[in-house]
Protein backbone atom coordinates (compact mmCIF):
# COMPACT_ATOMS: atom_id res chain seq x y z
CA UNK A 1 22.27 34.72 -109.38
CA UNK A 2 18.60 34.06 -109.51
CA UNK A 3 17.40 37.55 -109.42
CA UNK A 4 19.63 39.04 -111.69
CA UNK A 5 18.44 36.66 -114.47
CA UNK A 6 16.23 39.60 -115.12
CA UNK A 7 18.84 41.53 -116.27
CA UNK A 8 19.04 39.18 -119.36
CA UNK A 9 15.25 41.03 -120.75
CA UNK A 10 14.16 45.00 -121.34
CA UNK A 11 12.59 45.74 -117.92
CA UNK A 12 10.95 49.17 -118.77
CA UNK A 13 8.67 50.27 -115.61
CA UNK A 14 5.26 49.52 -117.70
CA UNK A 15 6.17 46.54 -118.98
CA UNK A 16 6.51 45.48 -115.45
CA UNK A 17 3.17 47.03 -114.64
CA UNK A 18 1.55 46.10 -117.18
CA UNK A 19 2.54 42.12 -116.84
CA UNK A 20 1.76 42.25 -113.13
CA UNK A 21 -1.75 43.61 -113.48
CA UNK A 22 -2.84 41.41 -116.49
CA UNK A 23 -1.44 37.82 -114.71
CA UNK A 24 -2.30 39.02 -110.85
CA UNK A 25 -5.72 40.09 -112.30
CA UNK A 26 -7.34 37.00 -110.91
CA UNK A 27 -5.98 36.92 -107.07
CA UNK A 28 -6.86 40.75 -107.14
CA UNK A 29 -10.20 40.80 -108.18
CA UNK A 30 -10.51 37.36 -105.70
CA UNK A 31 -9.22 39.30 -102.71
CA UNK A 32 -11.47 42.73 -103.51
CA UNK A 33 -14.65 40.76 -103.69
CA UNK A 34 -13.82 39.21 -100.08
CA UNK A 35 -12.91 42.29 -98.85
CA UNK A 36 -15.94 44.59 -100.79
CA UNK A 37 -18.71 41.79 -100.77
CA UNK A 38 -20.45 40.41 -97.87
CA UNK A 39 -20.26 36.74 -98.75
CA UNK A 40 -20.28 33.86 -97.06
CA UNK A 41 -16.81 31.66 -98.45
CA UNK A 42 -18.67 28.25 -97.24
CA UNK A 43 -22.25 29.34 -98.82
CA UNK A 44 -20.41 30.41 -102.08
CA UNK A 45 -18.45 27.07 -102.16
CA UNK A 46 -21.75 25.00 -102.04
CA UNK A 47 -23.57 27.10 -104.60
CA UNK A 48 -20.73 26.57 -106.72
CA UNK A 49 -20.37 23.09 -106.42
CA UNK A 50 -24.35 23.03 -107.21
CA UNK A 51 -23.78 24.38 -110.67
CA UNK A 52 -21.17 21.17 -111.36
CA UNK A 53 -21.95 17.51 -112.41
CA UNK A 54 -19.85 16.20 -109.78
CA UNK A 55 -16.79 17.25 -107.53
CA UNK A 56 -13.71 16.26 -110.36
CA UNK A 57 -15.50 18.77 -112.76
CA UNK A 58 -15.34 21.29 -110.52
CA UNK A 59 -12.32 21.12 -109.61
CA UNK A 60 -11.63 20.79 -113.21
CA UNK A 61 -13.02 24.20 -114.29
CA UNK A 62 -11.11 25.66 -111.70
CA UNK A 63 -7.83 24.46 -112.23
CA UNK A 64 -8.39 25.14 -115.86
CA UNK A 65 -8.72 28.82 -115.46
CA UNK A 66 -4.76 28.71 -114.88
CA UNK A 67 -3.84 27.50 -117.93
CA UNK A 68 -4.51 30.62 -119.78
CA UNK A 69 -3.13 32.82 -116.94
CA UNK A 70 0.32 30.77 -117.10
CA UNK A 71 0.08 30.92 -120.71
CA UNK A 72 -0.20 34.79 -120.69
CA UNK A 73 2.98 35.12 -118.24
CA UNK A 74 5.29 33.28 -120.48
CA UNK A 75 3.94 35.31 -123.26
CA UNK A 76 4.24 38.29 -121.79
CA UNK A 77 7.92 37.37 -120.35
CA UNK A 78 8.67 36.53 -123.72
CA UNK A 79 7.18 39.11 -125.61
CA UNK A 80 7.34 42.10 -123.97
CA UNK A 81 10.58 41.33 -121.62
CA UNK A 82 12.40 39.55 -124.19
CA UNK A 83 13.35 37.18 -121.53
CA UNK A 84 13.14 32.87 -122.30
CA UNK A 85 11.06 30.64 -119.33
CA UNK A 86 14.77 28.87 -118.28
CA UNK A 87 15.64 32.44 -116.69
CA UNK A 88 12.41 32.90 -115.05
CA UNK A 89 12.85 29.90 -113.73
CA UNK A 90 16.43 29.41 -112.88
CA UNK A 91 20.07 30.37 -112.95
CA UNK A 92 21.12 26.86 -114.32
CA UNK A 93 21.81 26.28 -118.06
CA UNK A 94 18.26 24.06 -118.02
CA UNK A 95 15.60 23.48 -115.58
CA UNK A 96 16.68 20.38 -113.22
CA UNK A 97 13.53 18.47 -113.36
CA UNK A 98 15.80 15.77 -110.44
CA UNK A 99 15.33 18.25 -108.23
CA UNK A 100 11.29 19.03 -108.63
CA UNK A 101 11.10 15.83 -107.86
CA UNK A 102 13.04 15.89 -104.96
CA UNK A 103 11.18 18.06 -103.57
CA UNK A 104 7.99 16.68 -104.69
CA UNK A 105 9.13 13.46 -102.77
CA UNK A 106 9.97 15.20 -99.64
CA UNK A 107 6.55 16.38 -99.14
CA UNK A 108 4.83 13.64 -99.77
CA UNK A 109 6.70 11.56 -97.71
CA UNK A 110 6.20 14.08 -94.67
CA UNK A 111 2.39 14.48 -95.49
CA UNK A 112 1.24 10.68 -95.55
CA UNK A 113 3.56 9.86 -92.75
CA UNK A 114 2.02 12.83 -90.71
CA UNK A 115 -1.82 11.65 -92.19
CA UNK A 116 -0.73 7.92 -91.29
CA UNK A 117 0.31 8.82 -87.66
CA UNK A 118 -3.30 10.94 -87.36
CA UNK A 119 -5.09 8.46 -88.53
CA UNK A 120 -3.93 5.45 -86.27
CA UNK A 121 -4.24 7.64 -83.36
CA UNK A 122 -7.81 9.46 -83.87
CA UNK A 123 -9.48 7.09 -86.89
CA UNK A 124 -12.47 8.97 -86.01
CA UNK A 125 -11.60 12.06 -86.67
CA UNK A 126 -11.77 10.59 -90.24
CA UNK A 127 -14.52 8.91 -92.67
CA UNK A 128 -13.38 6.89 -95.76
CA UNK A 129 -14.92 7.95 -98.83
CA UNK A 130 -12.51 6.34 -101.85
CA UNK A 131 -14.44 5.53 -105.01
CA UNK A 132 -12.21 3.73 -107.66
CA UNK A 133 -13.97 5.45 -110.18
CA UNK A 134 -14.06 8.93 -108.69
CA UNK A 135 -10.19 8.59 -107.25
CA UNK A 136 -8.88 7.74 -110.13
CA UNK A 137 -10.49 10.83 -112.31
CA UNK A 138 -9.18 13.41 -109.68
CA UNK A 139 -5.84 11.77 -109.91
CA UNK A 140 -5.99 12.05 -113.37
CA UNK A 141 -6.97 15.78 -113.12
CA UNK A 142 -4.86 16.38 -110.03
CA UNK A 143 -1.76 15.48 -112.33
CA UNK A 144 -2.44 17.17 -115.76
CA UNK A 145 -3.90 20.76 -113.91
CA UNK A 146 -2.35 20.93 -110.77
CA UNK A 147 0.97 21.75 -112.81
CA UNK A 148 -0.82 25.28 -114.04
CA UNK A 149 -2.49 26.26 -110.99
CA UNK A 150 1.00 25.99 -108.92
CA UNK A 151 3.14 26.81 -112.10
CA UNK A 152 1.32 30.28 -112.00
CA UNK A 153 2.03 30.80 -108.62
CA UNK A 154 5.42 30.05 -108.33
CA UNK A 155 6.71 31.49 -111.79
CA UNK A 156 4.11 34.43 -110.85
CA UNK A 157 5.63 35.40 -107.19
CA UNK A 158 8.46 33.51 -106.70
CA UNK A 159 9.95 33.71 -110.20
CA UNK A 160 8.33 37.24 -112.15
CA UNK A 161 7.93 39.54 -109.03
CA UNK A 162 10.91 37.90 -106.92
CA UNK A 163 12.92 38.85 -109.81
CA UNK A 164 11.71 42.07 -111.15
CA UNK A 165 11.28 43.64 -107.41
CA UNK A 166 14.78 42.59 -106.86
CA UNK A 167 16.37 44.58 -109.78
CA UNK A 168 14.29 47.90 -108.14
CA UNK A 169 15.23 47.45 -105.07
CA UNK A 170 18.39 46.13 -105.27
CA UNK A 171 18.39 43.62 -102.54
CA UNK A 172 17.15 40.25 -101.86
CA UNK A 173 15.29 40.32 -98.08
CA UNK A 174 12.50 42.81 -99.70
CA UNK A 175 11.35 40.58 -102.37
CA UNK A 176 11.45 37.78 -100.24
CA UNK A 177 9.37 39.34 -97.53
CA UNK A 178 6.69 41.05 -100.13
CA UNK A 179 6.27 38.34 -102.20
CA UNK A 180 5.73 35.73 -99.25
CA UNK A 181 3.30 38.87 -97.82
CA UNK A 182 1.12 38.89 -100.85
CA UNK A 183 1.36 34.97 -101.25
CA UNK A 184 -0.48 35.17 -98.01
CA UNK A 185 -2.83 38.20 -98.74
CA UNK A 186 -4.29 36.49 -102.07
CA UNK A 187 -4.77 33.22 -100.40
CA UNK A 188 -6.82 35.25 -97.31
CA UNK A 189 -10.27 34.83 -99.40
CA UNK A 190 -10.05 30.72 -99.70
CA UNK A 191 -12.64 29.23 -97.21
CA UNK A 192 -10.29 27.96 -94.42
CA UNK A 193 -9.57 31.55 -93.43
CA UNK A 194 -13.62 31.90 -92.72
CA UNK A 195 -13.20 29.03 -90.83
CA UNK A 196 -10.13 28.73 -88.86
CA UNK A 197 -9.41 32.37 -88.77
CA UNK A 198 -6.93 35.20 -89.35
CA UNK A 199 -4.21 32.58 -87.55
CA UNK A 200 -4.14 30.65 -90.88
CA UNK A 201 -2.33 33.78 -92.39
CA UNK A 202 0.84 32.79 -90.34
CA UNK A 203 0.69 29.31 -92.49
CA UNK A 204 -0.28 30.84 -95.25
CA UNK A 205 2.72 33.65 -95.31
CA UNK A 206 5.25 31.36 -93.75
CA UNK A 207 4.84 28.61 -96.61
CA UNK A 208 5.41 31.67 -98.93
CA UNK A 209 8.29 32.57 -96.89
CA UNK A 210 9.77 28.72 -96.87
CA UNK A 211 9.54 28.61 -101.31
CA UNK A 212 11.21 31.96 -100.88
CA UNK A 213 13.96 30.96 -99.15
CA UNK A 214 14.38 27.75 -101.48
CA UNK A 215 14.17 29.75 -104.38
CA UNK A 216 16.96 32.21 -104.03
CA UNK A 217 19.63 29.29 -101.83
CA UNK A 218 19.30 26.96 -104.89
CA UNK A 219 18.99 29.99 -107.66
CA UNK A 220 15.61 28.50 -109.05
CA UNK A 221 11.90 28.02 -108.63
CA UNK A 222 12.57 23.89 -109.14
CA UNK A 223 12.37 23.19 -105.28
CA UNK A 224 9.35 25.22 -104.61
CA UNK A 225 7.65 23.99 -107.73
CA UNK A 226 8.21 20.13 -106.76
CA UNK A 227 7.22 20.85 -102.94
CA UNK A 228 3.66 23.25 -104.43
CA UNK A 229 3.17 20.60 -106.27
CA UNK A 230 3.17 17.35 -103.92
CA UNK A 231 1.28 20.05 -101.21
CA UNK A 232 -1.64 20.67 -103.38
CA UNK A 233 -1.75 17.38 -105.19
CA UNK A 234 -1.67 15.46 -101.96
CA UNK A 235 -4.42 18.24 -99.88
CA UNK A 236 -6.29 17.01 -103.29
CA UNK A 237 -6.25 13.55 -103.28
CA UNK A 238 -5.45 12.30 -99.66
CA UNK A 239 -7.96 13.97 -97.21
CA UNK A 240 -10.45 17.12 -97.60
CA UNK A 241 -12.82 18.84 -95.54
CA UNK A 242 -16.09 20.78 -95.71
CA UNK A 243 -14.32 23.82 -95.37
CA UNK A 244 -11.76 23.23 -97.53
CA UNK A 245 -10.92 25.32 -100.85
CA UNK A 246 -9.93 22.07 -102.54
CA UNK A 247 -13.37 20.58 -102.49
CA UNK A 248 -12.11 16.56 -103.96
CA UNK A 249 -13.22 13.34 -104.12
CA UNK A 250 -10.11 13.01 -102.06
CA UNK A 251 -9.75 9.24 -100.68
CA UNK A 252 -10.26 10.23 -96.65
CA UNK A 253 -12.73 13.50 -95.03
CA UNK A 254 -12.30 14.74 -92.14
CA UNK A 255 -15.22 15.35 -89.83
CA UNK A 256 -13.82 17.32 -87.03
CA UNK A 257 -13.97 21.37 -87.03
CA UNK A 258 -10.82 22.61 -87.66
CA UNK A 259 -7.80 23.80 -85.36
CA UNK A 260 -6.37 26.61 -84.79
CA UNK A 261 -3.22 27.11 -83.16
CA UNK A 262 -0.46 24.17 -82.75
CA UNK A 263 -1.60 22.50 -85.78
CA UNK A 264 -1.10 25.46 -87.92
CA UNK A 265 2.18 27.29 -85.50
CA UNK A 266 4.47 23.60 -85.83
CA UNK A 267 4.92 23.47 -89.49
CA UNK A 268 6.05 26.89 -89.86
CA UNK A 269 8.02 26.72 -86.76
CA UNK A 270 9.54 23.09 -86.74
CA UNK A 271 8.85 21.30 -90.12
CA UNK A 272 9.22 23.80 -92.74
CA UNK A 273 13.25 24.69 -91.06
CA UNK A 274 13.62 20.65 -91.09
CA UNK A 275 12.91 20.73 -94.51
CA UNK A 276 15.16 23.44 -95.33
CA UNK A 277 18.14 21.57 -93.46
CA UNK A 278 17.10 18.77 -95.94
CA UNK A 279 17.99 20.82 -98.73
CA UNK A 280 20.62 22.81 -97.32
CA UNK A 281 22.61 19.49 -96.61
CA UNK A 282 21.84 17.89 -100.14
CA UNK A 283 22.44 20.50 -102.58
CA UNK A 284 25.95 22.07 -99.85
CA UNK A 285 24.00 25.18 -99.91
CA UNK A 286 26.13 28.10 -98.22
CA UNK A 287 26.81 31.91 -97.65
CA UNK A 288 23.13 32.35 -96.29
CA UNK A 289 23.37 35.66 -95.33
CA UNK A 290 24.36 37.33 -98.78
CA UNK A 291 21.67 34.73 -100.64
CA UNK A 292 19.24 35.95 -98.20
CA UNK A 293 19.66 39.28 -97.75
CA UNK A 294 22.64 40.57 -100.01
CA UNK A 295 22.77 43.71 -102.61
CA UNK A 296 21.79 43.30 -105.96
CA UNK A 297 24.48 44.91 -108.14
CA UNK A 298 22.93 46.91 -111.01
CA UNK A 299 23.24 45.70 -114.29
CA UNK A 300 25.98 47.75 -115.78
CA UNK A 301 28.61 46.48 -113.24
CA UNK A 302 27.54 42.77 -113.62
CA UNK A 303 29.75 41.52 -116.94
CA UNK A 304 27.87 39.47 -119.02
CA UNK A 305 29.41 35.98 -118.72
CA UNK A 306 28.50 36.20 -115.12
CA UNK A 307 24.67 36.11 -115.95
């Protein structure tokens, strides 16, 4: 009953307009100046990383600008839609912070593992560039601002549009698919798109898809925020590239130009259902279909107690 936790808050068309333009204000004004301006992602990266001390401050500043954002959401779910953060976020009587860290677990295991295996195989494809000092700052950052940048992302798509889009429509399969579609569109103007090319959208729209389908089997965004999380925290801190978006004092660098099929094609094909078989078989999740793709009954027909 994840999307109909909506129904619990006034959902008047311009609130929802209004909340969507003011929080998605930042990925659309991103995505227009890729698309408008004739810049050069890499070239804008390094002029911006000019203007900064060192690498942790940048990243810094640019985590930080989330905090606000977030901020505004929940005020704006609160305010205007009437509507507390525990049903944006899940169906449960509290959030289940057991099973963000489940998830959080799950990819981390999967991503050292997979960086391990790399490693001993091709250790020059890699340079090792861990400073105590340095590490332990972006650590330190990673943990106190990743929370905000994913938080907005997940309660933004996954939680505020999966939800409100759902009570329009009525069904589940079209907020899944247009919320993992724009996940993908606003994350077309980070660097590795420049680099690797328009084949990164398939990642890029298929992890979307994968914290979709998470998020309406278990009834809440705990799963997708745990696995964000670990994903970005770990792309932070483990291993970064030139052409990365996540420019880090991460504790490996890769020096080999990126690929661009297999290495992009297997996780969304292979790993990502693996992980979803993980889940399914902890937390006995069933009736995929009607989770998936079932009607949303309007509110009026729903009785209370149910929600």
């Amino acid at each position: 009953m994840f999307i109909e936790q909506a129904y619990k808050g006034e959902n008047e068309t311009w609130k929802f307009v209004l909340t969507t333009i003011i929080t998605m204000g930042i990925f659309i004004v991103n995505l227009l100046v890729f698309i408008f301006v004739d810049i050069d992602p890499q070239a804008s990266m390094d002029a911006m990383l000019e203007m900064f001390p060192n690498k942790n401050v940048f990243l810094a500043v640019n985590l930080g600008i989330f905090i606000p954002l977030l901020l505004v959401l929940f005020l704006l779910v609160w305010a205007l839609h009437q509507r507390s953060i525990i049903t944006l976020t899940t169906a449960r009587p509290k959030i289940d912070f057991k099973r963000i860290l489940f998830s959080f677990l799950m990819v981390a295991i999967y991503t050292i593992g997979s960086f391990a295996i790399a490693y001993y195989f091709s250790p020059e494809d890699y340079v090792i560039q861990f400073d105590p000092t340095n590490f332990t700052i972006l650590v330190m950052v990673g943990l106190i601002l990743f929370p905000f940048q994913i938080g907005l992302e997940e309660w933004l798509f996954r939680g505020y549009l999966m939800q409100q889009v759902g009570i329009i429509v009525r069904n589940r399969w079209f907020p899944l698919l247009i919320t993992s579609v724009l996940f993908g569109v606003f994350h077309s103007a980070n660097p590795e798109v420049a680099e690797m090319g328009p084949i990164i959208m398939i990642f890029y729209i298929g992890t979307g898809l994968l914290l979709g389908i998470m998020t309406l089997m278990d009834d809440g965004l705990e799963l997708a925020l745990g696995f964000h999380f670990g994903n970005n925290f770990l792309a932070a801190t483990l291993v970064t590239a030139e052409y990365s978006a996540l420019q880090t004092d991460a504790a490996f660098k890769t020096v080999t130009s990126p690929g661009a099929g297999l290495e992009i094609i297997i996780p969304v094909l292979v790993v990502y259902p693996i992980f979803l078989l993980i889940l399914a078989k902890k937390y006995k999740w069933t009736h995929w279909k009607e989770k998936l793709t079932g009607d949303i009954l309007p509110k009026e027909v729903i009785e209370e107690g149910v929600l």
